[in-house]
N, C-alpha and C. Protein backbone atom coordinates (compact mmCIF):
# COMPACT_ATOMS: atom_id res chain seq x y z
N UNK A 1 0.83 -1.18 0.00
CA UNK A 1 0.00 0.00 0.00
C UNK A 1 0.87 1.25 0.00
N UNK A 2 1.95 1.03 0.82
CA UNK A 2 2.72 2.38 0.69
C UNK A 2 3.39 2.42 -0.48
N UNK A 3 3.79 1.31 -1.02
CA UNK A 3 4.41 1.82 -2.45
C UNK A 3 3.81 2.26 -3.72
N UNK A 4 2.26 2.07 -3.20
CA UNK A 4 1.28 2.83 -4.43
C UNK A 4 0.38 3.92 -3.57
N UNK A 5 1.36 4.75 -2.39
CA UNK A 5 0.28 6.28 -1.83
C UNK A 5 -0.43 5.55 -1.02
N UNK A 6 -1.32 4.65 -1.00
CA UNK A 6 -2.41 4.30 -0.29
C UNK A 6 -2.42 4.04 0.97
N UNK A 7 -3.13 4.90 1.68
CA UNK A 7 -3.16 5.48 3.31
C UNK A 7 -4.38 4.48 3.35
N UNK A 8 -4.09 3.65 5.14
CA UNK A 8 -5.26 2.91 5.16
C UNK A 8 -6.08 3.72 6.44
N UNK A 9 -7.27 3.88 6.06
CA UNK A 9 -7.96 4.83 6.66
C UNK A 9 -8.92 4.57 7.84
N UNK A 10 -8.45 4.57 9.44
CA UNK A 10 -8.87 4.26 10.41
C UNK A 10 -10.46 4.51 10.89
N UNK A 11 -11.45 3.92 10.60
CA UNK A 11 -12.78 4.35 11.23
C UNK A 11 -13.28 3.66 12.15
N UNK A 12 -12.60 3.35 13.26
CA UNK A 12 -12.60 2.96 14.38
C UNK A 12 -13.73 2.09 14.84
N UNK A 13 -13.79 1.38 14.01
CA UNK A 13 -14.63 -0.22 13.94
C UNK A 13 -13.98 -1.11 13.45
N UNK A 14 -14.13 -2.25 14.57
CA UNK A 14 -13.13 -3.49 14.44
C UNK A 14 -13.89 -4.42 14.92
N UNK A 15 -15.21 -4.46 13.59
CA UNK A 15 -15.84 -5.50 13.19
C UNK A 15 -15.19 -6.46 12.81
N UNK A 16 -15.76 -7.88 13.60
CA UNK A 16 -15.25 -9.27 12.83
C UNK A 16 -15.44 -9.87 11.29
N UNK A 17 -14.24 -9.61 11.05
CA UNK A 17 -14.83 -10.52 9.76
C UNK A 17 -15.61 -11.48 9.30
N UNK A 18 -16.67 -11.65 8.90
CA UNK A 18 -17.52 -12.34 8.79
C UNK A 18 -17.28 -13.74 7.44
N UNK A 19 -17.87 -14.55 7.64
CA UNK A 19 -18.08 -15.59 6.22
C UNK A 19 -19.13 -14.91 5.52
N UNK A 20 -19.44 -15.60 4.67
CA UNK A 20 -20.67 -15.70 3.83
C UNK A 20 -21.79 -16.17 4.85
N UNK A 21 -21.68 -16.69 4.94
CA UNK A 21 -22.61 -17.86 5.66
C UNK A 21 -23.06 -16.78 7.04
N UNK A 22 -21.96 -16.27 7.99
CA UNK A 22 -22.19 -15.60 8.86
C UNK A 22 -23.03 -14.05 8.91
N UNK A 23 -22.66 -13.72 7.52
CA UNK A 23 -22.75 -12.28 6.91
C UNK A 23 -24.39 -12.77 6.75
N UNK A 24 -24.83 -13.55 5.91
CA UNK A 24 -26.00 -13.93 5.47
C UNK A 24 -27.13 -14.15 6.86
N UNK A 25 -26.36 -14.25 7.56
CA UNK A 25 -27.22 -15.15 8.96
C UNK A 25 -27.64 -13.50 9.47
N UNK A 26 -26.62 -13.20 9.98
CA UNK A 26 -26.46 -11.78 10.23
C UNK A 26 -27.67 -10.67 9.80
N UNK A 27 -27.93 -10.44 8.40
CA UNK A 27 -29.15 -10.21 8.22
C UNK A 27 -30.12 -10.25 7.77
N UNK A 28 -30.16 -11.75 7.83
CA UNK A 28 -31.55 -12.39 8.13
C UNK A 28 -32.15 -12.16 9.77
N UNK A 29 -31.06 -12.37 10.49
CA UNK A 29 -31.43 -11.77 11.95
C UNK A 29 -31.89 -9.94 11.69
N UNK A 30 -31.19 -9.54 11.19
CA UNK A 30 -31.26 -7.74 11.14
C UNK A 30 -33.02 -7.99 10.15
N UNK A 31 -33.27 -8.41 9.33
CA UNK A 31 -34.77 -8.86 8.60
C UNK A 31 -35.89 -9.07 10.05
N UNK A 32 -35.63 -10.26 10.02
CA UNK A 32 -36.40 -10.73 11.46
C UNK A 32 -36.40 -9.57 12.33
N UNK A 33 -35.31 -8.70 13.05
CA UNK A 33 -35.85 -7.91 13.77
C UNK A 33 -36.73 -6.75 13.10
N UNK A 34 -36.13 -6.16 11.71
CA UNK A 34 -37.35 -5.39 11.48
C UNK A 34 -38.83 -5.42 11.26
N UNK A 35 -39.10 -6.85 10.98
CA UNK A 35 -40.59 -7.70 11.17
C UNK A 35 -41.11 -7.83 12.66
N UNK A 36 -40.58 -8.16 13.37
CA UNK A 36 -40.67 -8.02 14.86
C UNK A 36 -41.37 -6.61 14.82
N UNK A 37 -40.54 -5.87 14.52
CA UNK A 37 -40.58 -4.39 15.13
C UNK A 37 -42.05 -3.75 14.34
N UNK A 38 -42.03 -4.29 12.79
CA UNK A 38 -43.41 -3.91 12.05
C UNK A 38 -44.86 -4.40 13.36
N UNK A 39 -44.36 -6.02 13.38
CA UNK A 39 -45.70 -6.17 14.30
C UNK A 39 -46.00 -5.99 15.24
N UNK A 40 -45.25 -5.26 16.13
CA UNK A 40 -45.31 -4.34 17.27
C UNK A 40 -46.15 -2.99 16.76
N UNK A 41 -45.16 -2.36 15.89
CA UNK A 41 -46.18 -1.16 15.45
C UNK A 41 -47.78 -1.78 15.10
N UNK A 42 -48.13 -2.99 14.54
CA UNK A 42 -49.17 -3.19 13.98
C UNK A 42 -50.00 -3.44 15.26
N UNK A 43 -49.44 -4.03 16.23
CA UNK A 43 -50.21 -4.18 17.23
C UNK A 43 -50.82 -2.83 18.24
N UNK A 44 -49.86 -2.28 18.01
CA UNK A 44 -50.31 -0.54 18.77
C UNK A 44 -51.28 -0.40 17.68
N UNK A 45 -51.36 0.10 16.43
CA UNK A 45 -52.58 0.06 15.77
C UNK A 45 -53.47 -0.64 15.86
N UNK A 46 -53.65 -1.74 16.73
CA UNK A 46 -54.82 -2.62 17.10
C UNK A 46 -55.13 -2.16 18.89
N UNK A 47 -54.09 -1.64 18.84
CA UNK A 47 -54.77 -1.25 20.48
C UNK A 47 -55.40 -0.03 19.80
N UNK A 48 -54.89 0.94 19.19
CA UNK A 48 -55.54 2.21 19.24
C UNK A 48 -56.94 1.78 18.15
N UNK A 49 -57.56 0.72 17.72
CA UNK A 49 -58.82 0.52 16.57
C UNK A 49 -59.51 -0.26 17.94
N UNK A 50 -59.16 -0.80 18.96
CA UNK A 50 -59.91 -1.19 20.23
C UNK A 50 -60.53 -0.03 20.96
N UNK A 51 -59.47 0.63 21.40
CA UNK A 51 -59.62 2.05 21.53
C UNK A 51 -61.12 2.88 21.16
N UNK A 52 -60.90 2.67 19.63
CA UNK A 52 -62.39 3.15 19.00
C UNK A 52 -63.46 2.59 19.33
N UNK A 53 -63.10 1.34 19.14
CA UNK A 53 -64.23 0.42 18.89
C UNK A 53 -65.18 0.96 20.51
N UNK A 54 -64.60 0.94 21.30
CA UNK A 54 -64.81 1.40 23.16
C UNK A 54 -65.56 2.72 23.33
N UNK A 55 -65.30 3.50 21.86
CA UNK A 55 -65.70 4.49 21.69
C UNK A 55 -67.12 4.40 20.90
N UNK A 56 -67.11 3.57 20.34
CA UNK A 56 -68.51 3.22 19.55
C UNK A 56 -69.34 2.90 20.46
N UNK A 57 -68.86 1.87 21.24
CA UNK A 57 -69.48 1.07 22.34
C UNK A 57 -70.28 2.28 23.63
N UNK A 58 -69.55 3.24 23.49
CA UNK A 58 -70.25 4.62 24.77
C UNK A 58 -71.13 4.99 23.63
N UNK A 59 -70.86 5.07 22.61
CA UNK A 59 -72.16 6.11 21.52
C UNK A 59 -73.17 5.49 21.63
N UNK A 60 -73.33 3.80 21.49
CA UNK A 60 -73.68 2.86 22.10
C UNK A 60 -75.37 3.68 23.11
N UNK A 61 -74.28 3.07 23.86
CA UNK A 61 -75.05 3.42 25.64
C UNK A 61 -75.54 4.97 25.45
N UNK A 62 -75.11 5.60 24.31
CA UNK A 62 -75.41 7.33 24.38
C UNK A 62 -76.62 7.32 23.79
N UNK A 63 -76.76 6.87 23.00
CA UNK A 63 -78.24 6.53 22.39
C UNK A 63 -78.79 5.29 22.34
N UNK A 64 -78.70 4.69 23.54
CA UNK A 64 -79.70 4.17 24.82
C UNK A 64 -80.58 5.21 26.10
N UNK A 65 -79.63 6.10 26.23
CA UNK A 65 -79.77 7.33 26.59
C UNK A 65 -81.23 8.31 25.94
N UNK A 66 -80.36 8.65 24.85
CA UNK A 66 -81.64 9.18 24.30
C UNK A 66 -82.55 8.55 23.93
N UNK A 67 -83.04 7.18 24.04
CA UNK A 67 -84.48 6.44 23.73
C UNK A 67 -84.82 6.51 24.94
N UNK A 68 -84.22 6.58 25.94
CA UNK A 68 -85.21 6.76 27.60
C UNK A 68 -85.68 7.96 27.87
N UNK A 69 -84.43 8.90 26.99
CA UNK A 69 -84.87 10.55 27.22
C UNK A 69 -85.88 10.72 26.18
N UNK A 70 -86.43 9.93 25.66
CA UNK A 70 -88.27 10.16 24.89
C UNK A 70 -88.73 9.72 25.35
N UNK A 71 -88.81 8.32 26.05
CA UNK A 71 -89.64 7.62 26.46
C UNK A 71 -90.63 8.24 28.04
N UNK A 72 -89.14 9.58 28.60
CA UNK A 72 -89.63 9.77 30.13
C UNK A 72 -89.58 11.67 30.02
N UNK A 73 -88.69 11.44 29.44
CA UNK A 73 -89.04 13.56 29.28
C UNK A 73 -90.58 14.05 29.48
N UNK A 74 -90.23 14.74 30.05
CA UNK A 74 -91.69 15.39 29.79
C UNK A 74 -91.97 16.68 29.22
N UNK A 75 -90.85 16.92 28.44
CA UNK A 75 -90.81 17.90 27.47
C UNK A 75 -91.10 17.14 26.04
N UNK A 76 -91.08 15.98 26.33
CA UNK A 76 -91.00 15.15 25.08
C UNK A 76 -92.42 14.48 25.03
N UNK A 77 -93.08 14.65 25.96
CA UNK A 77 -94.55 14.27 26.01
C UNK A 77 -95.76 15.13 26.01
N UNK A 78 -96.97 14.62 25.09
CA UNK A 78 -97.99 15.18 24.60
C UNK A 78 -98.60 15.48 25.99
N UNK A 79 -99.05 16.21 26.92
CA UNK A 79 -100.15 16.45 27.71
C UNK A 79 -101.72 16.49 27.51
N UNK A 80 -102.12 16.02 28.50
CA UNK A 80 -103.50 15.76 28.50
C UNK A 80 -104.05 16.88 28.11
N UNK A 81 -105.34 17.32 27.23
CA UNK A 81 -106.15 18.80 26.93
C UNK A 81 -106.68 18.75 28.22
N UNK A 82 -106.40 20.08 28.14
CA UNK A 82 -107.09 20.76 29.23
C UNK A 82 -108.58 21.10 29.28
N UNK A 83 -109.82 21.03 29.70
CA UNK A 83 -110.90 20.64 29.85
C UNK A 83 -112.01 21.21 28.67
N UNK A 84 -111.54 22.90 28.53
CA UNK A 84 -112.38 23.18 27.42
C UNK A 84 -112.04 23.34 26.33
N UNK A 85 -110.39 23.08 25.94
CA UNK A 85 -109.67 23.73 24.79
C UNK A 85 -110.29 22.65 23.95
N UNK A 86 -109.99 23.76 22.45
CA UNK A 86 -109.89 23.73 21.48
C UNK A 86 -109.21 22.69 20.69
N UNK A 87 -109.29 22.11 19.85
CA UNK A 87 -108.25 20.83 18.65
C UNK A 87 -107.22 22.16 18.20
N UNK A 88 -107.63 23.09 17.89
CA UNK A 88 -106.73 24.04 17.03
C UNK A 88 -105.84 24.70 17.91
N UNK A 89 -106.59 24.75 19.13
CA UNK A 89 -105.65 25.58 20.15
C UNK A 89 -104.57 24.89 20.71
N UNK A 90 -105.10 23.50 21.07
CA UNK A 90 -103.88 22.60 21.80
C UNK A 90 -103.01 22.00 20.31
N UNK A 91 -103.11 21.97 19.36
CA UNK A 91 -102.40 21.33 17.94
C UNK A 91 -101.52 22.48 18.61
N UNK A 92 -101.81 23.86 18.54
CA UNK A 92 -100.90 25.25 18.26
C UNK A 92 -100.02 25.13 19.78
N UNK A 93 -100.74 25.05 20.74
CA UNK A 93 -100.29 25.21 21.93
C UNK A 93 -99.18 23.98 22.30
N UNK A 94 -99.32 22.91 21.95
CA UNK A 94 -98.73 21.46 22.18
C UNK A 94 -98.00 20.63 21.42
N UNK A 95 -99.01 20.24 20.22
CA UNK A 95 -98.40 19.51 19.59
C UNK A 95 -97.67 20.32 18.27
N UNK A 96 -97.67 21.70 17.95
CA UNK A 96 -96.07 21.83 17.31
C UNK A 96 -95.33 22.00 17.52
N UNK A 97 -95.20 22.29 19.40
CA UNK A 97 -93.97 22.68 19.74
C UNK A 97 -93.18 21.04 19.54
N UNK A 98 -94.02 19.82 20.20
CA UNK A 98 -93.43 18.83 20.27
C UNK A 98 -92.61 18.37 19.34
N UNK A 99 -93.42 18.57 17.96
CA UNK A 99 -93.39 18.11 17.05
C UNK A 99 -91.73 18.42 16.31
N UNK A 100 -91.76 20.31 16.61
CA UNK A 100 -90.44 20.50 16.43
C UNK A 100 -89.24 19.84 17.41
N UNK A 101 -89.61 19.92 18.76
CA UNK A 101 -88.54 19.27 19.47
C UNK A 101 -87.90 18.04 19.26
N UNK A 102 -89.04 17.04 18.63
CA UNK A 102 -88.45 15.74 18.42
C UNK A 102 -88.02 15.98 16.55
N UNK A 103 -87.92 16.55 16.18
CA UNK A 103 -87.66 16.93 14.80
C UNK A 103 -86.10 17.32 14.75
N UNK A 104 -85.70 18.24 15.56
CA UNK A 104 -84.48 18.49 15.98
C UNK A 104 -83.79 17.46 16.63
N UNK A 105 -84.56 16.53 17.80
CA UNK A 105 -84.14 15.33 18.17
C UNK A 105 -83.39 13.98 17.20
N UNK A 106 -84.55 14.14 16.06
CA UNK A 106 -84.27 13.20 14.99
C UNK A 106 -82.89 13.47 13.96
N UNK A 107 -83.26 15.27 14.15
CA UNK A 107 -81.74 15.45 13.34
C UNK A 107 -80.58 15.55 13.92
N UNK A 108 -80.59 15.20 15.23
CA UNK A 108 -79.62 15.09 16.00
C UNK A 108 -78.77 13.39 15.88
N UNK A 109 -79.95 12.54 16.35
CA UNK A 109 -79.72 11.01 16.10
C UNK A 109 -79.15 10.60 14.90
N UNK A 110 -79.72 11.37 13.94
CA UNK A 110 -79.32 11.25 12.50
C UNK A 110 -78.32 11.33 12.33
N UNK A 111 -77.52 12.60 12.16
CA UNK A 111 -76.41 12.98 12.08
C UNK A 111 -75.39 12.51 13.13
N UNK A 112 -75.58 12.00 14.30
CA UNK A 112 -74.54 11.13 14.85
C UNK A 112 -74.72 9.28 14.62
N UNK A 113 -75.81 9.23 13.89
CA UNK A 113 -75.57 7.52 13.52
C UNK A 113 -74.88 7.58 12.34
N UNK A 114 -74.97 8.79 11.22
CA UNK A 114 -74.17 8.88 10.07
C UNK A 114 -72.79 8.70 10.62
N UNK A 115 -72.57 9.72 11.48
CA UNK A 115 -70.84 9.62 12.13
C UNK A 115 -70.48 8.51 12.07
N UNK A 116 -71.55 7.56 13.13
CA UNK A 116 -71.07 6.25 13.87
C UNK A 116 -70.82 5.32 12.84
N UNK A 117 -72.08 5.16 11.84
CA UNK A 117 -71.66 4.33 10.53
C UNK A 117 -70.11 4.69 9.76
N UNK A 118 -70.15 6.22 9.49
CA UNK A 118 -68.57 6.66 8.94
C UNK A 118 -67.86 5.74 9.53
N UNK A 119 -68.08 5.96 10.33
CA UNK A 119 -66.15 5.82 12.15
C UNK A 119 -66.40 4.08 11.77
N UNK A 120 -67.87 3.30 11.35
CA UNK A 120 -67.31 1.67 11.53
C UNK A 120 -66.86 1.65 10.24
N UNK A 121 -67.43 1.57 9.04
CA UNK A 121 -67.19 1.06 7.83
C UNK A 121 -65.45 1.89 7.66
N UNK A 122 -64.66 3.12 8.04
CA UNK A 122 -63.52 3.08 8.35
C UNK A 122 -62.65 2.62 8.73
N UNK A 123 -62.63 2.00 10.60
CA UNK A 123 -62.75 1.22 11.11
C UNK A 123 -62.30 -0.47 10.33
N UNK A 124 -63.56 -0.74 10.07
CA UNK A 124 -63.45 -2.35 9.46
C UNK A 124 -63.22 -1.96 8.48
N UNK A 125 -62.23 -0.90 7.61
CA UNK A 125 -61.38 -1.14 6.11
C UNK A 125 -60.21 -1.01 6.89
N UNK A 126 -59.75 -0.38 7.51
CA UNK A 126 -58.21 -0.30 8.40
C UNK A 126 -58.22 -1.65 9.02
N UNK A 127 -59.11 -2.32 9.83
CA UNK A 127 -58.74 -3.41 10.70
C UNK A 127 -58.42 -4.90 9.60
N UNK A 128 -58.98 -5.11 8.24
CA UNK A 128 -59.06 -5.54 7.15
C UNK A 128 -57.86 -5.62 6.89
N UNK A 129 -57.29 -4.03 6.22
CA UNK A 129 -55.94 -3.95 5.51
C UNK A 129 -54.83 -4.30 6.58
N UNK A 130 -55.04 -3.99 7.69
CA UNK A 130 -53.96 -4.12 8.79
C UNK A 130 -53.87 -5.84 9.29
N UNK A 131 -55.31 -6.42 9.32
CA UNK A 131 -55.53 -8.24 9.49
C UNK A 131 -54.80 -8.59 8.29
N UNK A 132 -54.70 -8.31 6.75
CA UNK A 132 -53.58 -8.95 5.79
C UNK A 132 -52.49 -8.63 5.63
N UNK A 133 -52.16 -7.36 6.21
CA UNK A 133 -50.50 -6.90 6.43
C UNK A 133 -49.82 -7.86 7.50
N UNK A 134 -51.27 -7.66 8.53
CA UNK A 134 -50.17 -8.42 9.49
C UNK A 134 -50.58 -10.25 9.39
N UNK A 135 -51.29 -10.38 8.58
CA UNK A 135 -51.09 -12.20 8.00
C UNK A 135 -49.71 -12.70 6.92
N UNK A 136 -49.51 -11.27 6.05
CA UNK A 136 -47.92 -11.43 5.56
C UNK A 136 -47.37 -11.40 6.09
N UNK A 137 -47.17 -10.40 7.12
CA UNK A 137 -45.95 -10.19 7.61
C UNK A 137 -45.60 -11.59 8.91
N UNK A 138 -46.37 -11.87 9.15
CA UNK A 138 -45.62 -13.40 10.01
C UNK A 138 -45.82 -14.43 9.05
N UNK A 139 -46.47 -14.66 7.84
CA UNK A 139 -45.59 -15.53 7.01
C UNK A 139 -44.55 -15.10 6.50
N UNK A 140 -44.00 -13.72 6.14
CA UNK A 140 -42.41 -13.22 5.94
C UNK A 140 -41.56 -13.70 7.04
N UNK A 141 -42.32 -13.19 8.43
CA UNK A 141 -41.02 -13.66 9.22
C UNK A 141 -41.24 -15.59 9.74
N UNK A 142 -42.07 -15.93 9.17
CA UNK A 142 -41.93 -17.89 9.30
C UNK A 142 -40.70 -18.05 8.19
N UNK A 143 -41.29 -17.23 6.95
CA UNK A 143 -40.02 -17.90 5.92
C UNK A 143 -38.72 -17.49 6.07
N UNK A 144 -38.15 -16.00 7.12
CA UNK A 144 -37.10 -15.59 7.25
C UNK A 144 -36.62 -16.29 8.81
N UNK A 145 -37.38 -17.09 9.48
CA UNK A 145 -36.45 -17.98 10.34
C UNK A 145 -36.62 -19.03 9.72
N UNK A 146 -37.31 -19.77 8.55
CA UNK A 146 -36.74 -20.80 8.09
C UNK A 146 -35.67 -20.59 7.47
N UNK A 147 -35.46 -19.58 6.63
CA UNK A 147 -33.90 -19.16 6.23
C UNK A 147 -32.91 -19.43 6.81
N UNK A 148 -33.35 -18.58 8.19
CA UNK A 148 -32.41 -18.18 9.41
C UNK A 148 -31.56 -19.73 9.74
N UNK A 149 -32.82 -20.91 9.99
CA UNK A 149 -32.55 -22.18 10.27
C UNK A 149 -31.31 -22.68 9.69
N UNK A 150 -32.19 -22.72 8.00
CA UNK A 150 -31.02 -23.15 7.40
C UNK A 150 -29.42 -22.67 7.19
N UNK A 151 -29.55 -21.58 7.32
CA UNK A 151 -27.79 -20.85 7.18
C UNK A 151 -27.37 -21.03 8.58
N UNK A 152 -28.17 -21.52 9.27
CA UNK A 152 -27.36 -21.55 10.71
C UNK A 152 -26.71 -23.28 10.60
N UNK A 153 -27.55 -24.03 9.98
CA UNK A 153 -27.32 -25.68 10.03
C UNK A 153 -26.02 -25.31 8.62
N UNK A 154 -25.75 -24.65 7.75
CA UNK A 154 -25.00 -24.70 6.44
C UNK A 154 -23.83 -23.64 7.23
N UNK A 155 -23.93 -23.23 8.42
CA UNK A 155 -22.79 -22.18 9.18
C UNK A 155 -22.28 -23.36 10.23
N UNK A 156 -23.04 -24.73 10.61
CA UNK A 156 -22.36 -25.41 11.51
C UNK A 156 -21.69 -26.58 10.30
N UNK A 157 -22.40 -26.80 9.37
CA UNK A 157 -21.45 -27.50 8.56
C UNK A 157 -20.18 -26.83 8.14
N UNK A 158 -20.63 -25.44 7.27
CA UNK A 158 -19.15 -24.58 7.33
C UNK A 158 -17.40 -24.41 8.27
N UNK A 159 -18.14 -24.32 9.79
CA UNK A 159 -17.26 -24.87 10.79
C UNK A 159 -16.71 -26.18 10.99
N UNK A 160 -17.27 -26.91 10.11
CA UNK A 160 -17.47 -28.37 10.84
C UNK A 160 -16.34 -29.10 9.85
N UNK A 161 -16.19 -28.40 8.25
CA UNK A 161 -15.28 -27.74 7.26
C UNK A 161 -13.89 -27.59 7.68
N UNK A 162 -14.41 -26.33 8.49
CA UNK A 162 -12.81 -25.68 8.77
C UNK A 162 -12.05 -26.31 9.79
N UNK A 163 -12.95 -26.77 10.59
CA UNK A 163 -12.05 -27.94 11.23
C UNK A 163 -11.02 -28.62 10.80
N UNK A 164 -11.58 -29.27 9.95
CA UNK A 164 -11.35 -30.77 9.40
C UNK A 164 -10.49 -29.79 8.38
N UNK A 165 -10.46 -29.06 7.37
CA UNK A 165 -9.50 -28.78 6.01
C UNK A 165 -8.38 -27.50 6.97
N UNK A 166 -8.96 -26.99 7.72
CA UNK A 166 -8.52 -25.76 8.21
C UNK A 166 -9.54 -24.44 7.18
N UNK A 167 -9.40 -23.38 7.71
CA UNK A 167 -9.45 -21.84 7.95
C UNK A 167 -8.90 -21.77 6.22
N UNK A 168 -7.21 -21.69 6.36
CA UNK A 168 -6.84 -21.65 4.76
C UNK A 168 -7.27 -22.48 3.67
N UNK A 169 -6.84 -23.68 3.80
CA UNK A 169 -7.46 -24.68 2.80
C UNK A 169 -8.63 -24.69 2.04
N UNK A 170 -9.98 -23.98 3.64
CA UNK A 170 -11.08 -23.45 3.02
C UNK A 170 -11.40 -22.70 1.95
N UNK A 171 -10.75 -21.54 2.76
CA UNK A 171 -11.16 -20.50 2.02
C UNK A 171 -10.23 -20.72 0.65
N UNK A 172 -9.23 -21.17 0.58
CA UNK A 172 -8.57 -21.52 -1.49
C UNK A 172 -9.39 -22.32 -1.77
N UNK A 173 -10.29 -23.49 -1.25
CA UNK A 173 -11.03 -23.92 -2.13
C UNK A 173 -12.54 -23.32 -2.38
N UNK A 174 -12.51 -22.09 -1.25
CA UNK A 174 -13.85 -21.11 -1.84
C UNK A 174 -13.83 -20.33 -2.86
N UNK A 175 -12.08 -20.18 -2.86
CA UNK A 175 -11.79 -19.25 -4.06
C UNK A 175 -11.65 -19.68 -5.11
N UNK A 176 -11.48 -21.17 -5.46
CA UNK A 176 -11.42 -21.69 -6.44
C UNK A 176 -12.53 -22.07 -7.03
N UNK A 177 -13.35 -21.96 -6.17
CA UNK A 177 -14.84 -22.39 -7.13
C UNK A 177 -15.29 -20.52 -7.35
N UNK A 178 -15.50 -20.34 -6.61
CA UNK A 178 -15.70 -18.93 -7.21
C UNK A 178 -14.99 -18.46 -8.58
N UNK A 179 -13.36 -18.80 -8.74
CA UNK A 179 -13.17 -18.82 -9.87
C UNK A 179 -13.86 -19.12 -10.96
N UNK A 180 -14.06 -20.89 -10.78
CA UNK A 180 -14.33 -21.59 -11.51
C UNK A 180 -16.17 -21.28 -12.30
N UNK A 181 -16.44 -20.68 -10.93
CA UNK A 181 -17.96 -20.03 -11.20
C UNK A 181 -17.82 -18.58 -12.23
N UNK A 182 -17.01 -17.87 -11.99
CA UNK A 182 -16.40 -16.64 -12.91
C UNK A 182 -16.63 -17.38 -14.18
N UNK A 183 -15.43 -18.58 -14.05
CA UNK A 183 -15.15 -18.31 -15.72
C UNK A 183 -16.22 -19.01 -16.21
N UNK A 184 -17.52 -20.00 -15.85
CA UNK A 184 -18.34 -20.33 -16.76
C UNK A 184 -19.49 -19.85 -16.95
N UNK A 185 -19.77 -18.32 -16.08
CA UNK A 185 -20.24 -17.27 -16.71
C UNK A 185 -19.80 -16.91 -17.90
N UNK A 186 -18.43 -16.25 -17.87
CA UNK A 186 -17.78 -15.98 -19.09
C UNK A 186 -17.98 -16.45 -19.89
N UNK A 187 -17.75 -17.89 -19.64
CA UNK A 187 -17.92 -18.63 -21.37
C UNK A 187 -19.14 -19.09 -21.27
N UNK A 188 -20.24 -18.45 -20.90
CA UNK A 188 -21.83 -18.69 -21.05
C UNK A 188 -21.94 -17.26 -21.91
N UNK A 189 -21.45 -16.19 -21.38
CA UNK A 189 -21.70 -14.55 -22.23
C UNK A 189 -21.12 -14.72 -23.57
């Protein structure tokens, strides 16, 4: 290196050299943990769609609420005529005020069952897309520890190799097939 300039340049990592085999294992583990880590996030998105759902569940009970608050109001109820009135007087006196109150009532119910319908059919398209993300994603990570398996059983044969040929011997006969793999590319192009 010094007789061709070349400064070897210290970045103060003194990572082990790895094999193939080790390098490969390596991240398939670094894979696996980022799948891990996806279905963690996916699972906080299932706490926070529970969350809702808990929230549907009070809207629920909220309009259970308002069917008792018609059933017992007594702003919400017709009164008896009073002894000499009129059909025209008590219609005017009674029944349009009612009529508007539960009118406003209705557009009240209305417009929060529209909500409630919005918030489910939302709801069950997120819980949907998120139930087949997260049905891939643990068959990704089944097939990336079967990977894992195998380069770990083809990393104890590897050792099991260097034993027996040695460390050097190995690696010239890794390099020789690698050669040998070079050149019958070549003479395939």
């Amino acid at each position: 290196m010094e007789r061709y300039g070349i400064e070897w340049e210290q970045k103060g990592t003194h990572e082990q050299h790895l094999s193939v085999l080790d390098y490969k294992k390596q991240e398939r583990a670094k894979e696996v943990a980022e799948l891990d880590r996806e279905i963690e996030e996916k699972q906080l998105e299932v706490k926070g769609l529970k969350a809702t759902v808990e929230k549907i569940e009070e809207a629920q009970e909220l309009l259970g609420d308002v069917e008792k608050q018609l059933d017992e109001d007594p702003q919400l109820q017709l009164p008896e005529p009073q002894g000499l009135m009129s059909a025209k007087s008590y219609k005017k006196k009674f029944v349009e005020p009612l009529i508007r109150r539960l009118k406003n009532l209705v557009r009240t119910v209305l417009a929060r069952s529209y909500q409630g319908w919005e918030n489910y059919h939302r709801i069950n398209n997120l819980n949907g897309r998120l139930h087949r993300e997260n049905d891939y994603l643990k068959f990704e990570n089944s097939k990336l520890k079967e990977v894992n398996g195998m380069l770990r059983e083809q990393n104890k044969a590897y050792r099991l190799l260097e034993k027996v040929f040695g460390k050097r011997k190995l690696d010239e006969i890794i390099e020789q097939a690698r050669g040998f793999k070079k050149s019958k590319q070549r003479d395939a192009r």
